[in-house]
Protein backbone atom coordinates (compact mmCIF):
# COMPACT_ATOMS: atom_id res chain seq x y z
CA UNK A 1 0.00 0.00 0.00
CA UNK A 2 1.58 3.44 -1.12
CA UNK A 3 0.89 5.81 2.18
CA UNK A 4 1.07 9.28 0.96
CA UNK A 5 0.78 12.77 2.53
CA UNK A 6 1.33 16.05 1.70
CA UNK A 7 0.71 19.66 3.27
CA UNK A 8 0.33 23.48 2.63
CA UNK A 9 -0.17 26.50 4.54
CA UNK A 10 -2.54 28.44 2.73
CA UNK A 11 -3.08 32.21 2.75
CA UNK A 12 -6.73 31.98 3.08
CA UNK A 13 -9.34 30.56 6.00
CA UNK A 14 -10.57 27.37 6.02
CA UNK A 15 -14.43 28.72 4.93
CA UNK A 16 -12.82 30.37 2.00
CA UNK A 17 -10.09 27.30 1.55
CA UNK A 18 -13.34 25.54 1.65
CA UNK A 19 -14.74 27.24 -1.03
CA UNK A 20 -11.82 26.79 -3.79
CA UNK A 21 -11.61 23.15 -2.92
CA UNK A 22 -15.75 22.41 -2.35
CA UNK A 23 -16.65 22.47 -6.15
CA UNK A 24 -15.24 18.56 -6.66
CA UNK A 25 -15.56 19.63 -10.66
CA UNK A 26 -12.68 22.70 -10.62
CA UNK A 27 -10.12 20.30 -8.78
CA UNK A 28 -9.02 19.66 -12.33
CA UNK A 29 -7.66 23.59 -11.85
CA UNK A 30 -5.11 22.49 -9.27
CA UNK A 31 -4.59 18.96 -9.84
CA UNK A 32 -2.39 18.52 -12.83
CA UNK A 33 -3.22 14.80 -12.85
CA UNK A 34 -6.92 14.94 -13.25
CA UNK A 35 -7.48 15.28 -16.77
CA UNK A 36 -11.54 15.55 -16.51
CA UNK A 37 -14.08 14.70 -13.79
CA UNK A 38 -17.23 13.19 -14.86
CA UNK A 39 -20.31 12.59 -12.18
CA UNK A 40 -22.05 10.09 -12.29
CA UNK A 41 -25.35 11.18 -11.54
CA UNK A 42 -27.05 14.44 -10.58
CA UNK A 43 -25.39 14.58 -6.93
CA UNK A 44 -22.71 17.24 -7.08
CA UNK A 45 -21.94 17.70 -3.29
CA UNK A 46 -21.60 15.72 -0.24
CA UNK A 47 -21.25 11.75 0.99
CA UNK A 48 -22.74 9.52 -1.57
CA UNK A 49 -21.33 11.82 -4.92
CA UNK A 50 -19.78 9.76 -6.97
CA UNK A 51 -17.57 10.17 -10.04
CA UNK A 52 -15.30 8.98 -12.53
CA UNK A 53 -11.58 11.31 -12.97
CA UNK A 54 -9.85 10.39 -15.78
CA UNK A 55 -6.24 10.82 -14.89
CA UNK A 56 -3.00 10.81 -16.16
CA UNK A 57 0.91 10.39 -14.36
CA UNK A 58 3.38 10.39 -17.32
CA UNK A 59 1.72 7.98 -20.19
CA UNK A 60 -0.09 5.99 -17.81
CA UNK A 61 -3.72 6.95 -18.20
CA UNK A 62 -6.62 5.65 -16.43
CA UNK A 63 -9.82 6.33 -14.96
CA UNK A 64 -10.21 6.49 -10.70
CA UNK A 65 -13.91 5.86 -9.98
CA UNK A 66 -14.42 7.83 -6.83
CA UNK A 67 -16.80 8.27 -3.82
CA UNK A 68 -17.18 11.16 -1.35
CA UNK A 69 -17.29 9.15 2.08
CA UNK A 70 -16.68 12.01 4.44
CA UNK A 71 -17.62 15.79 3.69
CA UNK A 72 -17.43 18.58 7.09
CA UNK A 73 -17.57 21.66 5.22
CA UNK A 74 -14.40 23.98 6.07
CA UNK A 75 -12.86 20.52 7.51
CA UNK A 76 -12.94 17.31 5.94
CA UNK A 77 -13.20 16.00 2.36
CA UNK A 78 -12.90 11.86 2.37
CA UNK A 79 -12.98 9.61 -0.87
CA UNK A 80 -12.75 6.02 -1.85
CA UNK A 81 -11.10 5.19 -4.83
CA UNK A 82 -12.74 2.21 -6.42
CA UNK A 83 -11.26 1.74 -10.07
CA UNK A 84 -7.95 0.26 -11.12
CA UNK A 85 -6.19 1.87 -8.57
CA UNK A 86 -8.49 1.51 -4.71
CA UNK A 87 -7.65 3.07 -1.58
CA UNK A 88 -8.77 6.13 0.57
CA UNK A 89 -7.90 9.43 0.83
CA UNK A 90 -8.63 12.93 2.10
CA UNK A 91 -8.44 16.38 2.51
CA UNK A 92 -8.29 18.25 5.77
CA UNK A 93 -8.18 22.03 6.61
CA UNK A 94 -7.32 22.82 9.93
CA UNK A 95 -6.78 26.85 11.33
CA UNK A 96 -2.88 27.67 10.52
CA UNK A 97 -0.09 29.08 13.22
CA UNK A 98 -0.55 32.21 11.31
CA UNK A 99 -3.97 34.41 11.87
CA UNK A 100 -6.07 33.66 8.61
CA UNK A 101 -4.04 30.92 6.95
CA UNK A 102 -4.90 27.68 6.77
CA UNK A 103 -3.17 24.45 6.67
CA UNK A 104 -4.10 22.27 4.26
CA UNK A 105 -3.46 17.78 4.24
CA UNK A 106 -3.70 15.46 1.74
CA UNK A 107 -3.29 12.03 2.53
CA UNK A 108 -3.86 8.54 0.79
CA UNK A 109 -3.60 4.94 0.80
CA UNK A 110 -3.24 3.41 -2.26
CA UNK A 111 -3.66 -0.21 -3.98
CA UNK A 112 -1.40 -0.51 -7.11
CA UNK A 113 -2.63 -3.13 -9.54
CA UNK A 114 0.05 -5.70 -10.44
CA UNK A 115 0.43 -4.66 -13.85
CA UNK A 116 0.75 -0.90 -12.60
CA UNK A 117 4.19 -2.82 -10.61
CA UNK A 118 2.22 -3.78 -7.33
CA UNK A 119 3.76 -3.02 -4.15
CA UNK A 120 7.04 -1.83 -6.08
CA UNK A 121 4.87 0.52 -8.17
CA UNK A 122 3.31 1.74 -4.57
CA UNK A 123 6.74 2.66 -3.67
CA UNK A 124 7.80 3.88 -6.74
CA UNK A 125 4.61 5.35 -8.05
CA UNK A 126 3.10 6.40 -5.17
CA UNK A 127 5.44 7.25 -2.88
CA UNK A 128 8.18 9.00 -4.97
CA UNK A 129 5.98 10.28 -8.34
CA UNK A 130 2.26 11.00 -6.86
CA UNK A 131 4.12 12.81 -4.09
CA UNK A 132 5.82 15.28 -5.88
CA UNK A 133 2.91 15.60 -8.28
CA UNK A 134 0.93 16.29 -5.59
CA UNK A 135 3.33 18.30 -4.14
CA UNK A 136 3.38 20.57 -7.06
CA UNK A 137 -0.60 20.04 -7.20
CA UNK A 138 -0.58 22.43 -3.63
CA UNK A 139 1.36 24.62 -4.97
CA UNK A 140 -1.01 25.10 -7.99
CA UNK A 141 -4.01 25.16 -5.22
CA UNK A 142 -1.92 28.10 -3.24
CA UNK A 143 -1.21 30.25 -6.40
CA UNK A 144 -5.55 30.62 -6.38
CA UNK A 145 -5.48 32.67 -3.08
CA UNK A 146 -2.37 34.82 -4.20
């Protein structure tokens, strides 16, 4: 299982961190891996939404079929990953060290198939690659509230 985290401080409060990040169809505006986001039905917001992100890490492309499982507005965003590639992740937003900044945490556990190298490719993949993606994904997110 690839265990990965990665944090921010953001120049912005957690209601108006909340607000960039709420809108599950813009992450595609910070998160230079998600190629699209497609729901899957009408629901939009909240536990139960449920949607396909077609993503791409170098030429690997696939599609993660996802599921909001936790959702605290201003606090807590929580997903399943059901597709090729299962786990759980999340987003949390906590008050910063500095007055109106927030901190901002994304963590996942993820299930490399074997043809995506299995536990190697969790290392590999997920540990070394997805982190610095998604290390460069924050960055993206923290340029929006410059």
């Amino acid at each position: 299982m690839a265990r990965i985290t990665v944090s921010i401080e953001l120049p912005a409060t957690p209601a108006r961190v909340w607000e960039v990040v709420e809108p599950i169809e813009r992450h595609t505006e910070w998160m230079a891996d998600a190629v699209a986001i497609r729901f899957v039905n009408e629901q939009r917001r909240g536990v139960g939404t449920k949607f396909l992100c077609d993503t791409k890490v170098g030429p690997i492309r696939l599609t993660d079929h996802m599921e909001i499982t936790a959702w605290e507005p201003e606090r807590v965003m929580g997903v399943t990953h059901t597709g090729v590639v299962t786990g759980t992740g999340q987003f949390t937003i906590e008050p910063a060290a500095t007055a109106g900044h927030s901190k901002f945490t994304w963590s996942e556990e993820l299930h490399f198939p074997w043809w995506l190298g299995g536990a190697i490719g969790e290392v590999v993949g997920g540990s070394l690659v997805m982190k610095t993606i998604w290390r460069r994904n924050l960055k993206k997110l923290r340029a929006l509230f410059l």
